[in-house]
C-alpha atoms as a PDB file:
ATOM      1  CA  UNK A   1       9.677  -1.728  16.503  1.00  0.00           C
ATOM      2  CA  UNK A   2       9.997  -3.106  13.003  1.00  0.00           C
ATOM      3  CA  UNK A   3      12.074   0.290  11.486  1.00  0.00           C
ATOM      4  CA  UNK A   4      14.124   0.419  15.111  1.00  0.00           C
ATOM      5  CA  UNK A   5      15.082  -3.363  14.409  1.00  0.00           C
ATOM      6  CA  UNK A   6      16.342  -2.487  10.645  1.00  0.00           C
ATOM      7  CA  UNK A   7      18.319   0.971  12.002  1.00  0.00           C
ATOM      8  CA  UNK A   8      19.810  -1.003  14.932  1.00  0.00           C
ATOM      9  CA  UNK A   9      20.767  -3.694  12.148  1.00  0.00           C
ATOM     10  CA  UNK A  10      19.405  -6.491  14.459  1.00  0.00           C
ATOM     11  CA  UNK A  11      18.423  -8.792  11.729  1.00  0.00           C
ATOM     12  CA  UNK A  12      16.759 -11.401  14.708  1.00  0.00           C
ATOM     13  CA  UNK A  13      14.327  -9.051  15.381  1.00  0.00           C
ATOM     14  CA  UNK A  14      13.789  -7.491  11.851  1.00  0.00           C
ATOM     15  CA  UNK A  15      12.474 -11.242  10.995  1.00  0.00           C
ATOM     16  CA  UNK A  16      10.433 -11.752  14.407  1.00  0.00           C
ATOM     17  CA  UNK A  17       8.669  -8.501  13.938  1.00  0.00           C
ATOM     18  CA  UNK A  18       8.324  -7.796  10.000  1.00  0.00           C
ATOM     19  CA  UNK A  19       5.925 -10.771   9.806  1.00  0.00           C
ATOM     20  CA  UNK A  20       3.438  -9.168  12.720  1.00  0.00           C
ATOM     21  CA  UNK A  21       2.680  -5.641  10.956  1.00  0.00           C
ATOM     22  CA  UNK A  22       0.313  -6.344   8.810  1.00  0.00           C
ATOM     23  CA  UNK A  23      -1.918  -8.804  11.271  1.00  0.00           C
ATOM     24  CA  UNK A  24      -1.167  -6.014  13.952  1.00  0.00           C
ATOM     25  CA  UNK A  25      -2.876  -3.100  11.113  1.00  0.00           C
ATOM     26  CA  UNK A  26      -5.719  -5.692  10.166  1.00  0.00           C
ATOM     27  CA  UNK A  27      -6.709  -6.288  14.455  1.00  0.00           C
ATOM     28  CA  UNK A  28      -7.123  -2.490  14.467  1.00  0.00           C
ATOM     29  CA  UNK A  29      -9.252  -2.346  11.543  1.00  0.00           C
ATOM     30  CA  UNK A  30     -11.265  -5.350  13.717  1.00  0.00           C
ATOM     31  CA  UNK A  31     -11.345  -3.594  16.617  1.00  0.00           C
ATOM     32  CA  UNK A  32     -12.612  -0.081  15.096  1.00  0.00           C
ATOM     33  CA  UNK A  33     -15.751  -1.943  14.152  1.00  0.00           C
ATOM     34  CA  UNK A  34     -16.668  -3.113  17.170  1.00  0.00           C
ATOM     35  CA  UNK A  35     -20.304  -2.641  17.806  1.00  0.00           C
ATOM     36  CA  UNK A  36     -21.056  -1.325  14.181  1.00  0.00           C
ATOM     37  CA  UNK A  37     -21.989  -3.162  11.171  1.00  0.00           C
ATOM     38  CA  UNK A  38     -19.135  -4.511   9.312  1.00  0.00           C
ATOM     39  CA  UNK A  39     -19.298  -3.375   5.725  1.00  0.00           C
ATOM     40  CA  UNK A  40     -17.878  -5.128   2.286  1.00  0.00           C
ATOM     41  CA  UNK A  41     -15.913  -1.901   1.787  1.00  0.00           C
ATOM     42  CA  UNK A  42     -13.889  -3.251   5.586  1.00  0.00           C
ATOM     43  CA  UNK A  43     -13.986  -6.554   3.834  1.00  0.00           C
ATOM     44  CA  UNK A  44     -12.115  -5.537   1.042  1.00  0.00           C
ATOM     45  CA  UNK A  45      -9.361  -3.323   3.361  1.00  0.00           C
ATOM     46  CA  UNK A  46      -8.673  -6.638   5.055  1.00  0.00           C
ATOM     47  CA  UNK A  47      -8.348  -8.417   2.031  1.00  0.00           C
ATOM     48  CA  UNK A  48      -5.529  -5.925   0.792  1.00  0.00           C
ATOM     49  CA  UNK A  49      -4.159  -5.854   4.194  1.00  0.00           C
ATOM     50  CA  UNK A  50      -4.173  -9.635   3.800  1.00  0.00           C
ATOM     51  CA  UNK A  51      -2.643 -10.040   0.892  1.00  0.00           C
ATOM     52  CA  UNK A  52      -0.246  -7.597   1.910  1.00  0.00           C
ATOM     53  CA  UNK A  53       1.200  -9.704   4.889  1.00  0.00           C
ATOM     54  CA  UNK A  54       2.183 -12.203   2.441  1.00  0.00           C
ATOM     55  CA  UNK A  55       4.066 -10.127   0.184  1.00  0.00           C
ATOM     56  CA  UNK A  56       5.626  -9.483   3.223  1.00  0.00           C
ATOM     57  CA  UNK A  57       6.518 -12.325   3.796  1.00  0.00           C
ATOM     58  CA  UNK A  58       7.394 -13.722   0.513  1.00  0.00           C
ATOM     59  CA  UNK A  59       9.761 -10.990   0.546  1.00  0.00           C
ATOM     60  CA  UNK A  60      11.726 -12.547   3.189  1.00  0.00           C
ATOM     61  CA  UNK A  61      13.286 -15.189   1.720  1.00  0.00           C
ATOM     62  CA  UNK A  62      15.690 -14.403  -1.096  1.00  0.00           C
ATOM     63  CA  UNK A  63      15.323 -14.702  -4.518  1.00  0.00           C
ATOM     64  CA  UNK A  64      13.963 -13.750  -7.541  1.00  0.00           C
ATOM     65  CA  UNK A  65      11.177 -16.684  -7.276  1.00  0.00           C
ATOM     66  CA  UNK A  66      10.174 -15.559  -4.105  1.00  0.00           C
ATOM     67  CA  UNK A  67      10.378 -11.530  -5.307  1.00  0.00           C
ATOM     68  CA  UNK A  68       7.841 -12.530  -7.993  1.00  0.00           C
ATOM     69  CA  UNK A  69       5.781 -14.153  -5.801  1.00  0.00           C
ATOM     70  CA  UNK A  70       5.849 -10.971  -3.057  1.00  0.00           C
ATOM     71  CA  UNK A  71       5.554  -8.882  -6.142  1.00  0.00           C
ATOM     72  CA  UNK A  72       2.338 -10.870  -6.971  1.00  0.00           C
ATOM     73  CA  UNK A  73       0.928 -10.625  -3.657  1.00  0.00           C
ATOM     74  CA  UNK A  74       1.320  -6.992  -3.457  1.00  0.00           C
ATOM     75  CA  UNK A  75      -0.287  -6.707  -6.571  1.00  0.00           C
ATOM     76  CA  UNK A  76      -3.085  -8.436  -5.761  1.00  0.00           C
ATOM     77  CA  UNK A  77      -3.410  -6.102  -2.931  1.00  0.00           C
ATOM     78  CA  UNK A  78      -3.469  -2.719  -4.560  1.00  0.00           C
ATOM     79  CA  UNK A  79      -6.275  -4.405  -7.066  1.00  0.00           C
ATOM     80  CA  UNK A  80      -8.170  -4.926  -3.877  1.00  0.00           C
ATOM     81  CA  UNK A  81      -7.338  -1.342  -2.905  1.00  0.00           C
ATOM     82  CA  UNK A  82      -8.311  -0.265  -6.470  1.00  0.00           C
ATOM     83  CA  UNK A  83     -11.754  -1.887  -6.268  1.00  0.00           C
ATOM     84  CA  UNK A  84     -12.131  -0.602  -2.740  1.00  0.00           C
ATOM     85  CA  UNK A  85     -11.583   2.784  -3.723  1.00  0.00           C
ATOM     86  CA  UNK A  86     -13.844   2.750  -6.604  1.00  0.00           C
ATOM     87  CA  UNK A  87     -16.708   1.479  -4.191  1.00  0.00           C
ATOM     88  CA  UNK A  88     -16.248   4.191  -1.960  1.00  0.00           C
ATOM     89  CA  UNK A  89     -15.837   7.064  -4.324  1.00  0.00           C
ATOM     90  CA  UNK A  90     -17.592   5.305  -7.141  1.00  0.00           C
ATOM     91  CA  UNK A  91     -16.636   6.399 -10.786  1.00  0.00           C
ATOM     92  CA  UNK A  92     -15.851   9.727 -11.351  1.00  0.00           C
ATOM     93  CA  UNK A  93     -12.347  11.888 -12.675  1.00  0.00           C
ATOM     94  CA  UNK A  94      -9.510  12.016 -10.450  1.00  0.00           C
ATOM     95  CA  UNK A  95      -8.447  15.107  -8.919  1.00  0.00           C
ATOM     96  CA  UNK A  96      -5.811  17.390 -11.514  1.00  0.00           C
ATOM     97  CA  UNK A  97      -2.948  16.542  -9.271  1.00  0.00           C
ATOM     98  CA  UNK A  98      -3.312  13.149  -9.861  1.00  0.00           C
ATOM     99  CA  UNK A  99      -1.821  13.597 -12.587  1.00  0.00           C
ATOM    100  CA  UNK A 100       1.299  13.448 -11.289  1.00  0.00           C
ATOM    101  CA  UNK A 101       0.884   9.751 -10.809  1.00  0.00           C
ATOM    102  CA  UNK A 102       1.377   9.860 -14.522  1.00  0.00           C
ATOM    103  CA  UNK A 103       4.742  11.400 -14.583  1.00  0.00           C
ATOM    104  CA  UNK A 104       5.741   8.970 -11.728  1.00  0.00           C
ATOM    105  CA  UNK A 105       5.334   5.985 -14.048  1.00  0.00           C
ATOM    106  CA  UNK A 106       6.313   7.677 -17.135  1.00  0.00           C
ATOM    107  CA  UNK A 107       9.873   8.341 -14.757  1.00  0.00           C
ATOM    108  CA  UNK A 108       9.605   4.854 -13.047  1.00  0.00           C
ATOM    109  CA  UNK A 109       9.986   2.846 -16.261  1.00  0.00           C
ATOM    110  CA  UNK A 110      12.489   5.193 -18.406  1.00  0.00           C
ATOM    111  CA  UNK A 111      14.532   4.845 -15.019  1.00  0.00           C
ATOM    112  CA  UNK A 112      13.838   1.414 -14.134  1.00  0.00           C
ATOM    113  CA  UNK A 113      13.881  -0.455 -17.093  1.00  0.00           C
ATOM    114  CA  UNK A 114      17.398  -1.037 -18.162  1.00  0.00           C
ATOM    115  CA  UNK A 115      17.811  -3.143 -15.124  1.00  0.00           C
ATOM    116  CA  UNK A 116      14.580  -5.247 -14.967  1.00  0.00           C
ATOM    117  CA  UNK A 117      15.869  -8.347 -17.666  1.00  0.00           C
ATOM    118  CA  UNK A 118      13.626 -10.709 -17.243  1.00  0.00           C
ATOM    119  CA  UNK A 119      11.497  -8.943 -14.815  1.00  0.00           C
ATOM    120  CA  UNK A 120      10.187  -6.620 -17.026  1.00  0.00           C
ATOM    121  CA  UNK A 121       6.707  -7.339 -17.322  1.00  0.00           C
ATOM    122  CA  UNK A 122       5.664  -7.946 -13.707  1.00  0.00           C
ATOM    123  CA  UNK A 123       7.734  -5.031 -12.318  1.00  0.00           C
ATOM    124  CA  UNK A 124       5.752  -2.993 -15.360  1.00  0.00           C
ATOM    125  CA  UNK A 125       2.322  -4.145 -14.583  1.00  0.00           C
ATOM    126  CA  UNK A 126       3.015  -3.644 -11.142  1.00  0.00           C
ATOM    127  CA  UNK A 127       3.765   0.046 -11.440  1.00  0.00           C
ATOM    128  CA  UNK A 128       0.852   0.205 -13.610  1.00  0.00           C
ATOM    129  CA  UNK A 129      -1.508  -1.120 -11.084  1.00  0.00           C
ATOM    130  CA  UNK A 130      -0.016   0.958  -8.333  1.00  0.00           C
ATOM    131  CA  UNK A 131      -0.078   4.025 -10.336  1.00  0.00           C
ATOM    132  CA  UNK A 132      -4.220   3.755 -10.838  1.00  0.00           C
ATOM    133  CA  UNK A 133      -4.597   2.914  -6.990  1.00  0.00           C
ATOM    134  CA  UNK A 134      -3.239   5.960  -6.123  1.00  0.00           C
ATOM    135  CA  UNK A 135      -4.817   7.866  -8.624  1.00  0.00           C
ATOM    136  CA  UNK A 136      -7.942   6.210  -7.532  1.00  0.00           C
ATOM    137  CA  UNK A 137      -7.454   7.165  -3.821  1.00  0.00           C
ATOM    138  CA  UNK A 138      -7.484  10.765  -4.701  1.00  0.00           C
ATOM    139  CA  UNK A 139     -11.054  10.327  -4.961  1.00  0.00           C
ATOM    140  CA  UNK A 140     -11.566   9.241  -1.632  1.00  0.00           C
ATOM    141  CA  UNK A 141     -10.421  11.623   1.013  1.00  0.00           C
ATOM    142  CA  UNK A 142      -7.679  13.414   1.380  1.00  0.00           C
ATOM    143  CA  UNK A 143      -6.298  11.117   4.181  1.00  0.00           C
ATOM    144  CA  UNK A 144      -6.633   7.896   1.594  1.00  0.00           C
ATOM    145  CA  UNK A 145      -4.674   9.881  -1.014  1.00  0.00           C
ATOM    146  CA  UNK A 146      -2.047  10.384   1.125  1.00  0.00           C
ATOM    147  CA  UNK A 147      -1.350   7.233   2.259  1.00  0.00           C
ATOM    148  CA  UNK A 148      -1.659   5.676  -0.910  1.00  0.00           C
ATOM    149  CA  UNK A 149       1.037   9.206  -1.804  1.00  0.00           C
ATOM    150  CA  UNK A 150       3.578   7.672   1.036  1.00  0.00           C
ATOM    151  CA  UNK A 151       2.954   4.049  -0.167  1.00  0.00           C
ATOM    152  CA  UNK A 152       3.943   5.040  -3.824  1.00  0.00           C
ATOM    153  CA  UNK A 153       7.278   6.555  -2.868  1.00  0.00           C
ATOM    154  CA  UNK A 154       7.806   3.140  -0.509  1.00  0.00           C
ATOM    155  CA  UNK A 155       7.780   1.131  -3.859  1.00  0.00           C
ATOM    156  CA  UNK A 156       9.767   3.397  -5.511  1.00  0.00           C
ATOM    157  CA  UNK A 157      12.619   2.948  -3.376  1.00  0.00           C
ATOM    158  CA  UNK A 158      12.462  -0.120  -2.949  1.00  0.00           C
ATOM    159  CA  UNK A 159      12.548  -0.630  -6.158  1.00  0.00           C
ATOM    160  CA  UNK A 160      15.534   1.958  -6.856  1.00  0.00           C
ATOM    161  CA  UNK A 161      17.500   0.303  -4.243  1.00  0.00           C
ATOM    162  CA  UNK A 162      16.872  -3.549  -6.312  1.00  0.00           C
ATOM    163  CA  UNK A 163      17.011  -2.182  -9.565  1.00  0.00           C
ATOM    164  CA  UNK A 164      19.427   0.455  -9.680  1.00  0.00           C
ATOM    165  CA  UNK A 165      22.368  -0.754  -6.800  1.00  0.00           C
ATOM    166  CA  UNK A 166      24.565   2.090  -8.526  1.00  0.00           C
ATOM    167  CA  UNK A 167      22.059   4.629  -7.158  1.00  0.00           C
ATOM    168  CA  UNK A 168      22.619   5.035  -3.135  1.00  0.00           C
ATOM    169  CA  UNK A 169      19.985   6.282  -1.248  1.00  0.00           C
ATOM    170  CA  UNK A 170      20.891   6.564   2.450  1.00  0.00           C
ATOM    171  CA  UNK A 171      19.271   4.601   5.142  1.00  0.00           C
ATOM    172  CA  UNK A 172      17.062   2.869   1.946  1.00  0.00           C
ATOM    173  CA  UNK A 173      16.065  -0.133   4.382  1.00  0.00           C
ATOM    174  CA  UNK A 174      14.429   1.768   7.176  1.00  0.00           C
ATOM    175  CA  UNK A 175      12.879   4.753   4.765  1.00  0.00           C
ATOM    176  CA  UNK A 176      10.895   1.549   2.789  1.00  0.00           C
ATOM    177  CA  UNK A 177       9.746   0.270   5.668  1.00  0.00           C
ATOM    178  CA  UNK A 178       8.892   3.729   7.596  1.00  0.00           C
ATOM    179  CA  UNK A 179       7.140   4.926   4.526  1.00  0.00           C
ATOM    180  CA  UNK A 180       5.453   1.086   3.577  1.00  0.00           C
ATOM    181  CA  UNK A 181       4.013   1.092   7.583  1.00  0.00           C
ATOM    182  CA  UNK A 182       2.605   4.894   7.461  1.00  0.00           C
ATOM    183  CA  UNK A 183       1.383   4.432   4.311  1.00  0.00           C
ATOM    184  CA  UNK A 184      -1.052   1.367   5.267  1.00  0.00           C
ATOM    185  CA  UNK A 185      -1.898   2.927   8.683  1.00  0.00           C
ATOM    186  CA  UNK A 186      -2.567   5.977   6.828  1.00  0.00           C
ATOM    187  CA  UNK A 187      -4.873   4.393   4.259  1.00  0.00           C
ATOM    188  CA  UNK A 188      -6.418   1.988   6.521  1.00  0.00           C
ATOM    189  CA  UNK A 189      -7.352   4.834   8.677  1.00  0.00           C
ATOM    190  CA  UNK A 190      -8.427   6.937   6.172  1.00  0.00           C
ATOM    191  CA  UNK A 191     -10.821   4.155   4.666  1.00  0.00           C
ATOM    192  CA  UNK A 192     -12.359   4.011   8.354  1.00  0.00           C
ATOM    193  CA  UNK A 193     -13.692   7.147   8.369  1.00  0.00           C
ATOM    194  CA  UNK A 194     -14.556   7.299   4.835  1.00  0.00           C
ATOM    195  CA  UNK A 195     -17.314   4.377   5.688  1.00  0.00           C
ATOM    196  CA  UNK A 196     -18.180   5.616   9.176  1.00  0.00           C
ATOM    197  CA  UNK A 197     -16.055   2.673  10.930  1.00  0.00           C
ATOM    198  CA  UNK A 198     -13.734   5.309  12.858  1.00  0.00           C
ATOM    199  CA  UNK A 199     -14.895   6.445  15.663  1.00  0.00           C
ATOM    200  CA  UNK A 200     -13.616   9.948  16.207  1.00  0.00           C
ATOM    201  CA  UNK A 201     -15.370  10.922  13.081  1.00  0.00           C
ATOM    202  CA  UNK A 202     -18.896  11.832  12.242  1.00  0.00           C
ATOM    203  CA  UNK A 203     -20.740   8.782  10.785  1.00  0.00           C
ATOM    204  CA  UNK A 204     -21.829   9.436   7.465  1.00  0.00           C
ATOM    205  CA  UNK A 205     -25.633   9.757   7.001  1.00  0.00           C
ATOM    206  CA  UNK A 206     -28.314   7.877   5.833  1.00  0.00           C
ATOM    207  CA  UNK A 207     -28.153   8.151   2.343  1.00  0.00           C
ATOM    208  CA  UNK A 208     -24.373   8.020   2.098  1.00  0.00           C
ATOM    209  CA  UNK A 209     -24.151   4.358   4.200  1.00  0.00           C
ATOM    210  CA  UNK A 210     -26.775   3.147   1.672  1.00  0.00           C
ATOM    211  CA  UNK A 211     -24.354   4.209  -0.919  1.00  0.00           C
ATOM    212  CA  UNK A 212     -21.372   2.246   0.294  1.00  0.00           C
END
């Protein structure tokens, strides 16, 4: 509904809608535990998921202010995704493609950075932040590392599109928010049946739940 409101340019419905994703994602998560112990590791998804609704809508009103503060928020969020991550996979080298995460932010800032001014250090530690997320959620599942794949290039254009207004990338709007929405469905799912809390999969067995 949300990425048919932003192609059919109905603003009205962009702002009724935008602001029920993320509490829409975080009922599912609810609902998927039904009837099973919920776990710290669903605690923290929620949290991130959380925090991620008000980025969104901090990102609402204009502004730099209020970019900061949706910047902040969304921060916040892929720290709680971080930790998460680490919990479930616990420490350990990421896969060898992962490096490519490294090249992203090597390319993000050389790219970005002429047109950050004063946002420099936020939109920096941001990237930072996102990069190890991802790079964590390789050691996850393969499901986790590609949502936390589709939610990487959502930042980046988003960020393109702010940063660098001479750069055009058609239909911008509705690729952020296709990729932002699969990406969170796709990790949220992915963290369900990494813990045993989806249930078309296998639970995990005894010793593995005692790990999480």
């Amino acid at each position: 509904m949300q990425v048919a409101a932003i192609a059919a340019g109905s603003d009205a419905l962009v702002q009724v809608t935008k602001p029920l994703l993320m509490p829409a994602l975080a009922i599912a998560v609810v609902l998927a535990r039904l009837g099973r112990r919920f776990t710290f590791a669903e605690g923290l998804l929620l949290t991130a998921i959380a925090l991620s609704w008000l980025g969104d809508l901090a990102l609402m009103v204009p502004g730099d202010l209020w970019f900061v503060v949706g910047l902040g928020s969304f921060l916040l969020a892929h720290i709680a995704y971080l930790v998460l991550f680490i919990r479930i996979a616990r420490w350990g080298r990421p896969r060898v493609w992962a490096v490519v995460y490294l090249v992203w932010f090597v390319v993000f800032l050389a790219v970005l950075i002429p047109g950050l001014g004063s946002l420099i250090v936020p939109v920096v530690l941001y990237g930072l932040v996102l990069g190890a997320m991802a790079t964590a959620a390789t050691r996850v599942s393969g499901v986790v590392a590609a949502g936390a794949a589709v939610f990487v290039v959502s930042d980046t254009i988003l960020a393109v599109s702010r940063f660098l207004p001479a750069v055009v990338i058609p239909g911008h709007d509705v690729l952020t928010m296709l990729t932002y929405c699969l990406g969170q469905g796709i990790i949220a799912a992915g963290v369900l049946a990494a813990t045993g809390g989806d249930r078309t999969v296998s639970a995990p067995d005894e010793s593995s739940a005692r790990a999480l």
